[in-house]
N, C-alpha and C. Protein backbone atom coordinates (compact mmCIF):
# COMPACT_ATOMS: atom_id res chain seq x y z
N UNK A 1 0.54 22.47 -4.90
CA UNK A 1 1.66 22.02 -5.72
C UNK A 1 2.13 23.12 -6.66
N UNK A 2 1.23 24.08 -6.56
CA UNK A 2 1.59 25.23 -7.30
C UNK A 2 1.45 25.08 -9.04
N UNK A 3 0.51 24.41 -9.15
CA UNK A 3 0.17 24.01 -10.75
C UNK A 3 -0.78 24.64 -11.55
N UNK A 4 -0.46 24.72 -12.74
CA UNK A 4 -1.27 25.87 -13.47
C UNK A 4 -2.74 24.78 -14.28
N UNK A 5 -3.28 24.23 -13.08
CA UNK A 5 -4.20 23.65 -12.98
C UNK A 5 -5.20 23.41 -11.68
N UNK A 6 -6.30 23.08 -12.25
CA UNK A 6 -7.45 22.88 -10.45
C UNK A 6 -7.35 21.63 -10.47
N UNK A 7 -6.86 21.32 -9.10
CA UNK A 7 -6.98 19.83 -8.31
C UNK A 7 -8.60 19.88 -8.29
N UNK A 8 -8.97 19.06 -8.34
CA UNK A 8 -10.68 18.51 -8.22
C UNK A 8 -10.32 16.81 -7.58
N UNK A 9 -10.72 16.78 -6.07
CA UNK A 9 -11.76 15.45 -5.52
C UNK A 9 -12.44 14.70 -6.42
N UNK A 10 -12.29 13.70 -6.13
CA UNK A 10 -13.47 12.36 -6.96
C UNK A 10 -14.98 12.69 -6.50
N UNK A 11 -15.16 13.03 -5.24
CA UNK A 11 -16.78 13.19 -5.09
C UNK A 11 -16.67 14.83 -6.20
N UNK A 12 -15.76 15.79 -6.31
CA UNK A 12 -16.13 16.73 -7.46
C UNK A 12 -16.55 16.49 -8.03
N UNK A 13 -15.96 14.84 -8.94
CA UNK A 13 -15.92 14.51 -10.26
C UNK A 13 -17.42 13.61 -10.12
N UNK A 14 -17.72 13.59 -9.14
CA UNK A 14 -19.58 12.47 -8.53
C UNK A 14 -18.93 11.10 -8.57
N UNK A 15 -17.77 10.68 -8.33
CA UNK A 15 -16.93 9.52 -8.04
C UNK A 15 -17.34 9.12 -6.62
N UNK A 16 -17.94 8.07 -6.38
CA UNK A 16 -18.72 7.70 -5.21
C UNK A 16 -17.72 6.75 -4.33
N UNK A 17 -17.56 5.49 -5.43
CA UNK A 17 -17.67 4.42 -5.42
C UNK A 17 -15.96 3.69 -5.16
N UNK A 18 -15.27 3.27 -4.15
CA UNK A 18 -14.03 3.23 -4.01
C UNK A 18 -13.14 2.34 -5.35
N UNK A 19 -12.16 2.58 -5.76
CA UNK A 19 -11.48 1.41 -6.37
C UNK A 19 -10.57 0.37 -5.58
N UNK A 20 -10.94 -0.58 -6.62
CA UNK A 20 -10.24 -2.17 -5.59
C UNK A 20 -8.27 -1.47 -5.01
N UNK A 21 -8.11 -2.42 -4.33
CA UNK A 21 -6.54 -2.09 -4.34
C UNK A 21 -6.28 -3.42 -4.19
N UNK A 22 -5.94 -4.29 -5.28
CA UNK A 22 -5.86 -5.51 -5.31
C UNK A 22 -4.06 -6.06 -5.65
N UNK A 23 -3.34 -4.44 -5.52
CA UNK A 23 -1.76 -4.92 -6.04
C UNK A 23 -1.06 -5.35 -4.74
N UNK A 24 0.03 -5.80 -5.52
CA UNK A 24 0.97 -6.39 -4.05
C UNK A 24 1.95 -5.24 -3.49
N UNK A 25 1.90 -4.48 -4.43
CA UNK A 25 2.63 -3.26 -4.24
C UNK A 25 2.19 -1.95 -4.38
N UNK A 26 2.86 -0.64 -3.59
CA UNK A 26 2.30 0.58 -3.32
C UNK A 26 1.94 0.32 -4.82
N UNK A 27 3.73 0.50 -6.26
CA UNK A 27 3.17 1.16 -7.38
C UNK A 27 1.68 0.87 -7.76
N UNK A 28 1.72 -0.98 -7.55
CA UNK A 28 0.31 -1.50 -8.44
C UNK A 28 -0.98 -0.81 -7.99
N UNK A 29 -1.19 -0.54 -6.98
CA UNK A 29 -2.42 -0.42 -5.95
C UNK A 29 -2.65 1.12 -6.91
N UNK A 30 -1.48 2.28 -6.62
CA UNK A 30 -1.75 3.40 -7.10
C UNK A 30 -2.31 3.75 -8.58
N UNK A 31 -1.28 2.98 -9.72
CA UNK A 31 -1.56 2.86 -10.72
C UNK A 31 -2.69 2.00 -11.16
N UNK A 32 -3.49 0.98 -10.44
CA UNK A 32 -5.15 0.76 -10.31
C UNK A 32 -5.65 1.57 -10.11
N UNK A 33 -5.67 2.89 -9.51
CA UNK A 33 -6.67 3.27 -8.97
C UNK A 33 -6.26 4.58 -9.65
N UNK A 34 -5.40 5.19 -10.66
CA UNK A 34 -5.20 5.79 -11.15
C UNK A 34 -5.65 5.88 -12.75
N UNK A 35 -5.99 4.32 -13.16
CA UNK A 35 -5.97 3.95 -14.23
C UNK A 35 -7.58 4.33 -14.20
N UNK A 36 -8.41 3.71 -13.28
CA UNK A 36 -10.18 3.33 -13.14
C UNK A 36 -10.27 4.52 -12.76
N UNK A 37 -9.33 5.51 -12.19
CA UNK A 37 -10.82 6.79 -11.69
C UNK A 37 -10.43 8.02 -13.11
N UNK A 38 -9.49 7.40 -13.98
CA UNK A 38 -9.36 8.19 -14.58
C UNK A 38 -10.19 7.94 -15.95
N UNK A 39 -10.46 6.71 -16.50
CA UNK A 39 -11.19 6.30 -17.09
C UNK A 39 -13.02 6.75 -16.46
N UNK A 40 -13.12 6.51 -15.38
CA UNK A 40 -14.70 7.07 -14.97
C UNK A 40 -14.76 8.34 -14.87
N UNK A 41 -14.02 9.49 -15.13
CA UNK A 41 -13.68 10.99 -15.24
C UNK A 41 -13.33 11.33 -15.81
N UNK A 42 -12.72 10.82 -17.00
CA UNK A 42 -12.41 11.43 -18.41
C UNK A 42 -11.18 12.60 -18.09
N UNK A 43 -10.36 12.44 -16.78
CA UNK A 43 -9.64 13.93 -16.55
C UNK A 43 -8.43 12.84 -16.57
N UNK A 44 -7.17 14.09 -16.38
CA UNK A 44 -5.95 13.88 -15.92
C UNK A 44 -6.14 12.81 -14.75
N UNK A 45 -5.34 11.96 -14.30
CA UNK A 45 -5.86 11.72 -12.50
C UNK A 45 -4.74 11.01 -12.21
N UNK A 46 -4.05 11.90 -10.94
CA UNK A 46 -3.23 11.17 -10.02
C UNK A 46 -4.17 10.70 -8.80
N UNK A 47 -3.19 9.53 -8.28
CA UNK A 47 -3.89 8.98 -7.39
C UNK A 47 -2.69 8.23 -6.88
N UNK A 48 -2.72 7.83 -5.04
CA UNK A 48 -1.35 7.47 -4.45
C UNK A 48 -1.94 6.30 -3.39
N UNK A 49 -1.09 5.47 -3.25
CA UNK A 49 -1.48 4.63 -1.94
C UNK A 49 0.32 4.85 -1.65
N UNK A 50 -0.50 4.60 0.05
CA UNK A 50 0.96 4.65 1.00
C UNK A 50 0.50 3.81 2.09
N UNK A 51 1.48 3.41 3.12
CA UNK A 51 1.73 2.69 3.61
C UNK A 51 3.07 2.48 4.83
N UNK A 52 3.07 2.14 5.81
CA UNK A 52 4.15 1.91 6.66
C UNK A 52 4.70 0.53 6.35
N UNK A 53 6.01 0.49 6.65
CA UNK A 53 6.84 -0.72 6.29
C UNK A 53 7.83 -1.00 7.37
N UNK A 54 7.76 -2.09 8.10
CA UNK A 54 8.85 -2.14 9.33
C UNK A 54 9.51 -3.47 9.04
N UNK A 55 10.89 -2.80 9.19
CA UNK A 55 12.12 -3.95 8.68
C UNK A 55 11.85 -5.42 9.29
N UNK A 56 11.78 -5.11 10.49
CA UNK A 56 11.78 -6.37 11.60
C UNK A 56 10.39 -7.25 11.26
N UNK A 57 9.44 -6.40 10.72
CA UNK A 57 8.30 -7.55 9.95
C UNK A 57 8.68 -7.69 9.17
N UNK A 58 9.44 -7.09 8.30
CA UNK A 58 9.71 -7.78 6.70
C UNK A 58 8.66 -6.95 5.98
N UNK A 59 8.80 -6.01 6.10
CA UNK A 59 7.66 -4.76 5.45
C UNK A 59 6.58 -4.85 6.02
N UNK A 60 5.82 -5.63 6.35
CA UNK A 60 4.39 -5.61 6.96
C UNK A 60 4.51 -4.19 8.18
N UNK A 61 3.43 -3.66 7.89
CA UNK A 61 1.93 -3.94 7.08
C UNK A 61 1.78 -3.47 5.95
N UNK A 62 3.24 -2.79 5.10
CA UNK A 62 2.84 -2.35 3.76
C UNK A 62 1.80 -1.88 3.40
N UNK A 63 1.49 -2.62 2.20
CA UNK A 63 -0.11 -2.59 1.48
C UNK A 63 -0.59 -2.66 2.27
N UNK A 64 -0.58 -2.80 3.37
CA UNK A 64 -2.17 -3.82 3.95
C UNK A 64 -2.47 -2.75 5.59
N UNK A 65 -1.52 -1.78 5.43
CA UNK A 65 -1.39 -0.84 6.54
C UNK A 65 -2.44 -0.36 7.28
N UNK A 66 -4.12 0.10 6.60
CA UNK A 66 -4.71 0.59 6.40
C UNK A 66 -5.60 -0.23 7.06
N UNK A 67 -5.74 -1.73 7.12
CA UNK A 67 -6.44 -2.83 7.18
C UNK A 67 -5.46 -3.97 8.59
N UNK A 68 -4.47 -3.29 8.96
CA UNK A 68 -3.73 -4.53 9.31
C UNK A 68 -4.11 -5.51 10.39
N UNK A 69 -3.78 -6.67 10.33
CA UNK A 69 -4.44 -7.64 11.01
C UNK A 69 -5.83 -7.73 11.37
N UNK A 70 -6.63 -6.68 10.77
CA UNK A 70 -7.83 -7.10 10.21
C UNK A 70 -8.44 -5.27 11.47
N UNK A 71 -7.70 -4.80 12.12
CA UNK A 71 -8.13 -3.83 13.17
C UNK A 71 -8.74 -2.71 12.34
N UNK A 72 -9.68 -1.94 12.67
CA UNK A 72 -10.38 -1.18 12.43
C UNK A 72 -10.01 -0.04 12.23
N UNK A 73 -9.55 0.31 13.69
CA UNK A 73 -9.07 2.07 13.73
C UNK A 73 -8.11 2.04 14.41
N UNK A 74 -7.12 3.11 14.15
CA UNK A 74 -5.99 3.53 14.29
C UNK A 74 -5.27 2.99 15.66
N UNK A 75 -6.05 3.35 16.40
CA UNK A 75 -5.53 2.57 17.73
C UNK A 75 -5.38 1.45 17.56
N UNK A 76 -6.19 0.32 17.05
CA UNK A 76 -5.95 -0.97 17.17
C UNK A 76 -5.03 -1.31 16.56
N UNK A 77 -4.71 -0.53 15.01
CA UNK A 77 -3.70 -0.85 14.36
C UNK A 77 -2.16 -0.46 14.69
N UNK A 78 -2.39 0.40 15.65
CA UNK A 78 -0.81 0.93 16.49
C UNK A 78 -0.76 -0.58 17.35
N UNK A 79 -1.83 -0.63 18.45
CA UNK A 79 -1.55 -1.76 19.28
C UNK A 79 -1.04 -2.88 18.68
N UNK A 80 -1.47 -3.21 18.17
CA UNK A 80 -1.10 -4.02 17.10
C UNK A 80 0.29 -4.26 16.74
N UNK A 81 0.43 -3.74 16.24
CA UNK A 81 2.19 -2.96 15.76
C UNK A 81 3.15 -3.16 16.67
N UNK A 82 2.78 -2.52 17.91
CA UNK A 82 3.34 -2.67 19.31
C UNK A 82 3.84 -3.73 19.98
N UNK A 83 2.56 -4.29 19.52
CA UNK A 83 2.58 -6.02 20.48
C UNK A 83 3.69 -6.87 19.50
N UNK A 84 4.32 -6.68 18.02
CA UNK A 84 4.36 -7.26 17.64
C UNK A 84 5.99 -6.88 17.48
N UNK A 85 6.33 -5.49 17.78
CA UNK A 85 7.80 -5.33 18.21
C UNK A 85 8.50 -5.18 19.74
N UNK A 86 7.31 -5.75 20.56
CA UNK A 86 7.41 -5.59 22.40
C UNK A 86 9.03 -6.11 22.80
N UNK A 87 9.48 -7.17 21.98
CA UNK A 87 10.32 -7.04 22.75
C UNK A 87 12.15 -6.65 21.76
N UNK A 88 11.52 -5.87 21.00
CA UNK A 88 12.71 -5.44 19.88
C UNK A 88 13.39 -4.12 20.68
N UNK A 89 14.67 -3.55 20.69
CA UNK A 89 15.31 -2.56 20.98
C UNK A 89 15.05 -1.67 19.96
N UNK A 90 15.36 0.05 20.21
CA UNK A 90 15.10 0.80 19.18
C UNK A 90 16.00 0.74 18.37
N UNK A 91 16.95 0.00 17.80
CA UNK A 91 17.57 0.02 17.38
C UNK A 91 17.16 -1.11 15.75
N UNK A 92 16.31 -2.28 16.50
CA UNK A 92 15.73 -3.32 15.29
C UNK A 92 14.71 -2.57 14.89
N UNK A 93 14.23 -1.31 15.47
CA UNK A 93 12.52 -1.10 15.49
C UNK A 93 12.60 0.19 14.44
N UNK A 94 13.11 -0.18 13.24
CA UNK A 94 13.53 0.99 11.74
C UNK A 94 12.45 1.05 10.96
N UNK A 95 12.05 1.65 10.65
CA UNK A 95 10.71 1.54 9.78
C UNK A 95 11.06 2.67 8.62
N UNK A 96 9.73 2.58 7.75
CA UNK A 96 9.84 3.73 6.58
C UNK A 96 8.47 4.14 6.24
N UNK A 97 7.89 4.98 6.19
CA UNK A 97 6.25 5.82 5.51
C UNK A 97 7.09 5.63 3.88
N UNK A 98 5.76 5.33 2.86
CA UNK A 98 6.08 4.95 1.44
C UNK A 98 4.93 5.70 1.37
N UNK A 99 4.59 6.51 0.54
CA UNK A 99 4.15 6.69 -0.66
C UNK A 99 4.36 6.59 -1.87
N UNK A 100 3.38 6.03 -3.29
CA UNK A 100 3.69 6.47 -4.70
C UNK A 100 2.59 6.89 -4.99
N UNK A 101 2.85 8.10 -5.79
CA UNK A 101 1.50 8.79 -6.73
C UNK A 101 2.09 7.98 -8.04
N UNK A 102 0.86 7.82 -8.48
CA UNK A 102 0.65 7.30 -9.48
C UNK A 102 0.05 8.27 -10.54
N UNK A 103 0.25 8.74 -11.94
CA UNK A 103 -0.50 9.56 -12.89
C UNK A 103 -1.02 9.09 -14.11
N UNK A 104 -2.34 8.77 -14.63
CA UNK A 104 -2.38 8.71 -15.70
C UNK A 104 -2.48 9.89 -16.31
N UNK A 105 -2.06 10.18 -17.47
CA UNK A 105 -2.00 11.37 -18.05
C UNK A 105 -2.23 11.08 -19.72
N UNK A 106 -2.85 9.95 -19.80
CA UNK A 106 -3.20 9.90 -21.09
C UNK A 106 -2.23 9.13 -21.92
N UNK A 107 -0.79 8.90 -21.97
CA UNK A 107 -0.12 8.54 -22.23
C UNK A 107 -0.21 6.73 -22.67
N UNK A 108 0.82 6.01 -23.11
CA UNK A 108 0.90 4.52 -22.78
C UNK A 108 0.85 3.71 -21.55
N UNK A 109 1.51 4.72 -20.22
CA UNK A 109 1.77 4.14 -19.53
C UNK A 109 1.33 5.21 -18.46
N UNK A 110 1.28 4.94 -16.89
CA UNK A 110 1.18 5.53 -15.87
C UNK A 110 2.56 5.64 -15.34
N UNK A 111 2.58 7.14 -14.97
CA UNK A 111 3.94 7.89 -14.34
C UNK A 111 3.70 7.25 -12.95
N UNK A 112 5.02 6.91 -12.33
CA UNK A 112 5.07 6.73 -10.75
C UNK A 112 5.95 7.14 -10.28
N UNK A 113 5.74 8.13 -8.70
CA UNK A 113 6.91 8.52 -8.54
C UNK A 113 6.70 8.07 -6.57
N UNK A 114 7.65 7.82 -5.94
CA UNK A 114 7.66 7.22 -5.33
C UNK A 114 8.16 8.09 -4.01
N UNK A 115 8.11 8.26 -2.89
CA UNK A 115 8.34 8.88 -1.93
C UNK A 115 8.81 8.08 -0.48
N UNK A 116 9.80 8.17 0.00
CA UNK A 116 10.05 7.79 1.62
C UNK A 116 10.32 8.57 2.67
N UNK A 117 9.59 8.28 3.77
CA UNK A 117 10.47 8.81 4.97
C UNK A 117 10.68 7.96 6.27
N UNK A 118 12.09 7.55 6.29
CA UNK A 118 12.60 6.91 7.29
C UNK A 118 12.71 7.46 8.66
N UNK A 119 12.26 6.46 9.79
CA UNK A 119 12.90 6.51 11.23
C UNK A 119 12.73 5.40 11.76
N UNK A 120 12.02 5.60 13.29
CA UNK A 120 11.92 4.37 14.06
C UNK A 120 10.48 4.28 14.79
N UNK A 121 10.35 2.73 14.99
CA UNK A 121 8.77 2.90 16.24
C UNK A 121 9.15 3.05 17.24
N UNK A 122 8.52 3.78 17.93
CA UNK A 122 8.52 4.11 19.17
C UNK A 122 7.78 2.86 20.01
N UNK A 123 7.90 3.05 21.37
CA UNK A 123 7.22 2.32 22.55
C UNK A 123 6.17 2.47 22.57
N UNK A 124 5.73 3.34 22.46
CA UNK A 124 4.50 4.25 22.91
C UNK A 124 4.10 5.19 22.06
N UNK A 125 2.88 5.89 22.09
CA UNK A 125 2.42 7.14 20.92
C UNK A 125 2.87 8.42 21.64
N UNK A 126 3.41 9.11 20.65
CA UNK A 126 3.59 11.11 21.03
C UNK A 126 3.15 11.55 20.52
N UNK A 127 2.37 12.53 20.64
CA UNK A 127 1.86 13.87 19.76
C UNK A 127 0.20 13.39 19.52
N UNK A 128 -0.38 14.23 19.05
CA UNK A 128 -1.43 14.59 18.78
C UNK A 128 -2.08 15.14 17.49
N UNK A 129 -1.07 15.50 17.14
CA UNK A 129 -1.34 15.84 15.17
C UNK A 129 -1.18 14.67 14.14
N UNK A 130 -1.55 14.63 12.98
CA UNK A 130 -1.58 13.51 12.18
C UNK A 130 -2.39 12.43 12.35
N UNK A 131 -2.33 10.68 11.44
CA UNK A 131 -3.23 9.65 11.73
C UNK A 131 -2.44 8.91 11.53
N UNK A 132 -3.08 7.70 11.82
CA UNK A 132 -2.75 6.66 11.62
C UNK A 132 -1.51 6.09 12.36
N UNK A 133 -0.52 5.73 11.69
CA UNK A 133 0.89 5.79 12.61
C UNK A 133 1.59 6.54 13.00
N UNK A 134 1.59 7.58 12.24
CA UNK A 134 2.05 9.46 13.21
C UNK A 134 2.26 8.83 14.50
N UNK A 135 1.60 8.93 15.24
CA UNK A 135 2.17 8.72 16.80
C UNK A 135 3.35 7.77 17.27
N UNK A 136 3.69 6.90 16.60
CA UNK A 136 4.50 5.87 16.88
C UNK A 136 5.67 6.24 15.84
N UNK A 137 5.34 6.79 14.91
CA UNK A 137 6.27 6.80 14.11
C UNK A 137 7.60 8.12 14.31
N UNK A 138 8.80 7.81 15.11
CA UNK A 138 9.55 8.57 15.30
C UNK A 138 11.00 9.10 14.51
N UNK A 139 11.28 10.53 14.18
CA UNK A 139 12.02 10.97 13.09
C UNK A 139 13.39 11.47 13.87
N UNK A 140 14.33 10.66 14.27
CA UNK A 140 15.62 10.89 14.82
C UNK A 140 16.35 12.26 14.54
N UNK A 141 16.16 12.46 13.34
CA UNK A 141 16.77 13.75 12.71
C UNK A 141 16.28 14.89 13.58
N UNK A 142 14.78 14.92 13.45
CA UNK A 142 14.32 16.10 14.18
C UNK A 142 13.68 16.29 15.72
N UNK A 143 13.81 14.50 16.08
CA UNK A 143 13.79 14.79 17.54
C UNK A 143 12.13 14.53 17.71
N UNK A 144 11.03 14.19 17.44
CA UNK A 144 9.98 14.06 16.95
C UNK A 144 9.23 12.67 16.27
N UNK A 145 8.09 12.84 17.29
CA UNK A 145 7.22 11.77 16.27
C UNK A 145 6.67 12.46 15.27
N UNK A 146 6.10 11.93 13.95
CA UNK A 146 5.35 12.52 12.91
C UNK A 146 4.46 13.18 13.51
N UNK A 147 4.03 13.06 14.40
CA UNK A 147 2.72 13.28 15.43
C UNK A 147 2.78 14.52 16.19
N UNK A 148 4.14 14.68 16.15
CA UNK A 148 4.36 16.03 16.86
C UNK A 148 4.80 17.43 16.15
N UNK A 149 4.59 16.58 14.77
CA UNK A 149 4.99 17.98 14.05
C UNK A 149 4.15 19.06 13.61
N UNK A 150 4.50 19.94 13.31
CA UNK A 150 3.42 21.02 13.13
C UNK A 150 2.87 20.93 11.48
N UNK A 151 2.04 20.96 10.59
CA UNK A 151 1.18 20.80 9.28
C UNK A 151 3.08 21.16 8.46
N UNK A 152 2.90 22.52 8.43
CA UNK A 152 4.34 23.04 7.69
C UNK A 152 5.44 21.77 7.67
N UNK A 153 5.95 21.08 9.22
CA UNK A 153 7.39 20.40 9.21
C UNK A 153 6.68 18.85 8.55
N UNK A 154 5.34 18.60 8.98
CA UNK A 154 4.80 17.24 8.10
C UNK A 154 5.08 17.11 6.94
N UNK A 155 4.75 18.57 5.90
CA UNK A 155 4.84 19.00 4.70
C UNK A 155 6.05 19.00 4.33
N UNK A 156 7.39 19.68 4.93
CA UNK A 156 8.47 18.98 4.56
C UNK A 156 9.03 17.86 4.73
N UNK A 157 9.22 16.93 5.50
CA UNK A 157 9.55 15.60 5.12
C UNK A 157 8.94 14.14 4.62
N UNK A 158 7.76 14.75 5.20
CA UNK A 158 6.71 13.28 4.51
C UNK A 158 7.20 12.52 3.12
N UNK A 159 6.58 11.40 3.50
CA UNK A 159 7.21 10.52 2.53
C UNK A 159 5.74 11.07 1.31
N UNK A 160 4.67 11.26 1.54
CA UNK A 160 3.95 11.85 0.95
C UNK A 160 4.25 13.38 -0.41
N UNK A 161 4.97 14.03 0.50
CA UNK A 161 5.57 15.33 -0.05
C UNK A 161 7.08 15.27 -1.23
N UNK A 162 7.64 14.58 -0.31
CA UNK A 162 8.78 13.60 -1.08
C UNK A 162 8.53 13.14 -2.60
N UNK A 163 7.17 12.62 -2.45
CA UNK A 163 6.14 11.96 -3.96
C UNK A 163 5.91 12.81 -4.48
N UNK A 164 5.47 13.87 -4.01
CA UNK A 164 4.58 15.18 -4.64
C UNK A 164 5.74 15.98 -5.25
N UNK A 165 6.67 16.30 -4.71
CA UNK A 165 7.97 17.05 -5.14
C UNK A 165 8.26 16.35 -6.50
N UNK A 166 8.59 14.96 -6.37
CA UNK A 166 8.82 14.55 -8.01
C UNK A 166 7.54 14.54 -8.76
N UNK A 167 6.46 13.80 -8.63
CA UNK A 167 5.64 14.19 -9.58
C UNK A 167 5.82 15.69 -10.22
N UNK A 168 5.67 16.70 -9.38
CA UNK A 168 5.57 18.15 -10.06
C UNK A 168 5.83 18.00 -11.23
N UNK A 169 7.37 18.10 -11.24
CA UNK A 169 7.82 18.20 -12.91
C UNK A 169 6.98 17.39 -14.04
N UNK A 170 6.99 16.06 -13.33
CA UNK A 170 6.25 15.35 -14.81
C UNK A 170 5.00 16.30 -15.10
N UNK A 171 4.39 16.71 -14.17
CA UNK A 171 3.18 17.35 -14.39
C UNK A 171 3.27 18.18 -15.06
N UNK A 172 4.10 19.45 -14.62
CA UNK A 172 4.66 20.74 -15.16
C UNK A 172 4.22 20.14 -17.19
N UNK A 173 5.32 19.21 -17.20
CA UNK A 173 5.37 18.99 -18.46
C UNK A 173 4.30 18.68 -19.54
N UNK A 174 3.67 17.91 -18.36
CA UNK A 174 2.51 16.85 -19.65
C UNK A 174 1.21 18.43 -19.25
N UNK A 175 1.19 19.28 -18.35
CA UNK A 175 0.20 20.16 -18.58
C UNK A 175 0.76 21.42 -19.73
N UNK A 176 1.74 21.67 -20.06
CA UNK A 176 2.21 22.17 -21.20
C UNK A 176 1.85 22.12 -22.53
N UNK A 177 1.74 20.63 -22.43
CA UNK A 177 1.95 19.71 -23.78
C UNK A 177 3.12 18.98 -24.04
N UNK A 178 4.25 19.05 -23.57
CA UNK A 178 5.21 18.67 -24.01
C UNK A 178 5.65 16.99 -24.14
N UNK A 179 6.05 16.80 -24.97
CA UNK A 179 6.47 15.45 -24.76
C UNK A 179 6.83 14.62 -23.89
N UNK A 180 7.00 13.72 -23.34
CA UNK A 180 6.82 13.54 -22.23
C UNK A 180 7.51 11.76 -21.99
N UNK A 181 8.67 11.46 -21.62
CA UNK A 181 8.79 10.01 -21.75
C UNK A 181 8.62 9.29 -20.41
N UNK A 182 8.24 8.12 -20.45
CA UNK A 182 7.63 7.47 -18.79
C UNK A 182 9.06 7.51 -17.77
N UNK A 183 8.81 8.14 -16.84
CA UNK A 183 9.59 7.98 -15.69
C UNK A 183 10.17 6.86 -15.25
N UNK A 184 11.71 6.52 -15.18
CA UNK A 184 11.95 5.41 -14.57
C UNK A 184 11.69 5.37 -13.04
């Protein structure tokens, strides 16, 4: 991120132990788990949940992406997915990758900054790079599943990176010192 600070891991920090993600939403989930690992580490601490969202479910699997319909691993949770837009055209089949980082920074409140990247599901999986929904998840613009992109083109559009791009600044700031008012 290019910050005039060291990122440090939770197992750095001897953070073992997962936090709940008990919100209904990316922000809540992030800003839980931003709030508790920053309190058990005494540091700065961002922290992000993300998630896939498909129109034609009505956001599902959102939050629950990670876990959905109860499947284990990645495959099951694509199949899954699949079976459940089998007979939609690519045209109903719109989806979006969400991320929000979440920051406590000491402040009143936790910064959130929020990230998307839109396309469509595919039929089937392409590519071989990335997890989770990468394979299914296809980016019209560039002709490409997430799955097929190379680390660098992931890094530019991810809905992940998207998050990271706005956070910066708040960061920039509150590692300064500077005043700092909560992000709408």
């Amino acid at each position: 991120m290019g910050l005039p600070c060291e990122l440090v891991s939770l197992a750095g920090e001897g953070i073992k132990e997962a936090s709940n993600e008990e919100g209904q939403t990316f922000e809540e989930n992030a800003a839980l788990k931003a709030r508790e690992y920053a309190s058990r580490s005494g540091c700065l601490m961002l922290a992000d949940d993300s998630g896939l969202e498909v129109d034609a479910l009505g956001g599902r699997p959102g939050v629950h992406s990670a876990r959905y319909g109860g499947e284990t691993t990645d495959e099951g949770r694509i199949g899954l997915l699949l079976r459940e837009l089998n007979r939609l055209p690519q045209e109903q089949r719109t989806a979006r990758f969400v991320c929000v980082i979440a920051i406590d920074y000491g402040g009143p409140d936790v910064a959130s900054f929020r990230g998307e990247c839109g396309g469509v599901i595919l039929f089937e999986p392409r590519g071989k790079h990335g997890f989770g929904y990468d394979p299914v998840f296809y980016l019209p613009q560039l002709g490409k599943s997430m799955a097929e992109l190379s680390f660098e083109e992931k890094n530019e559009v991810s809905h992940r990176a998207n998050a990271a791009r706005q956070a910066r600044g708040f960061l920039l700031k509150v590692l300064k010192g500077a005043t700092v008012e909560r992000p709408v």
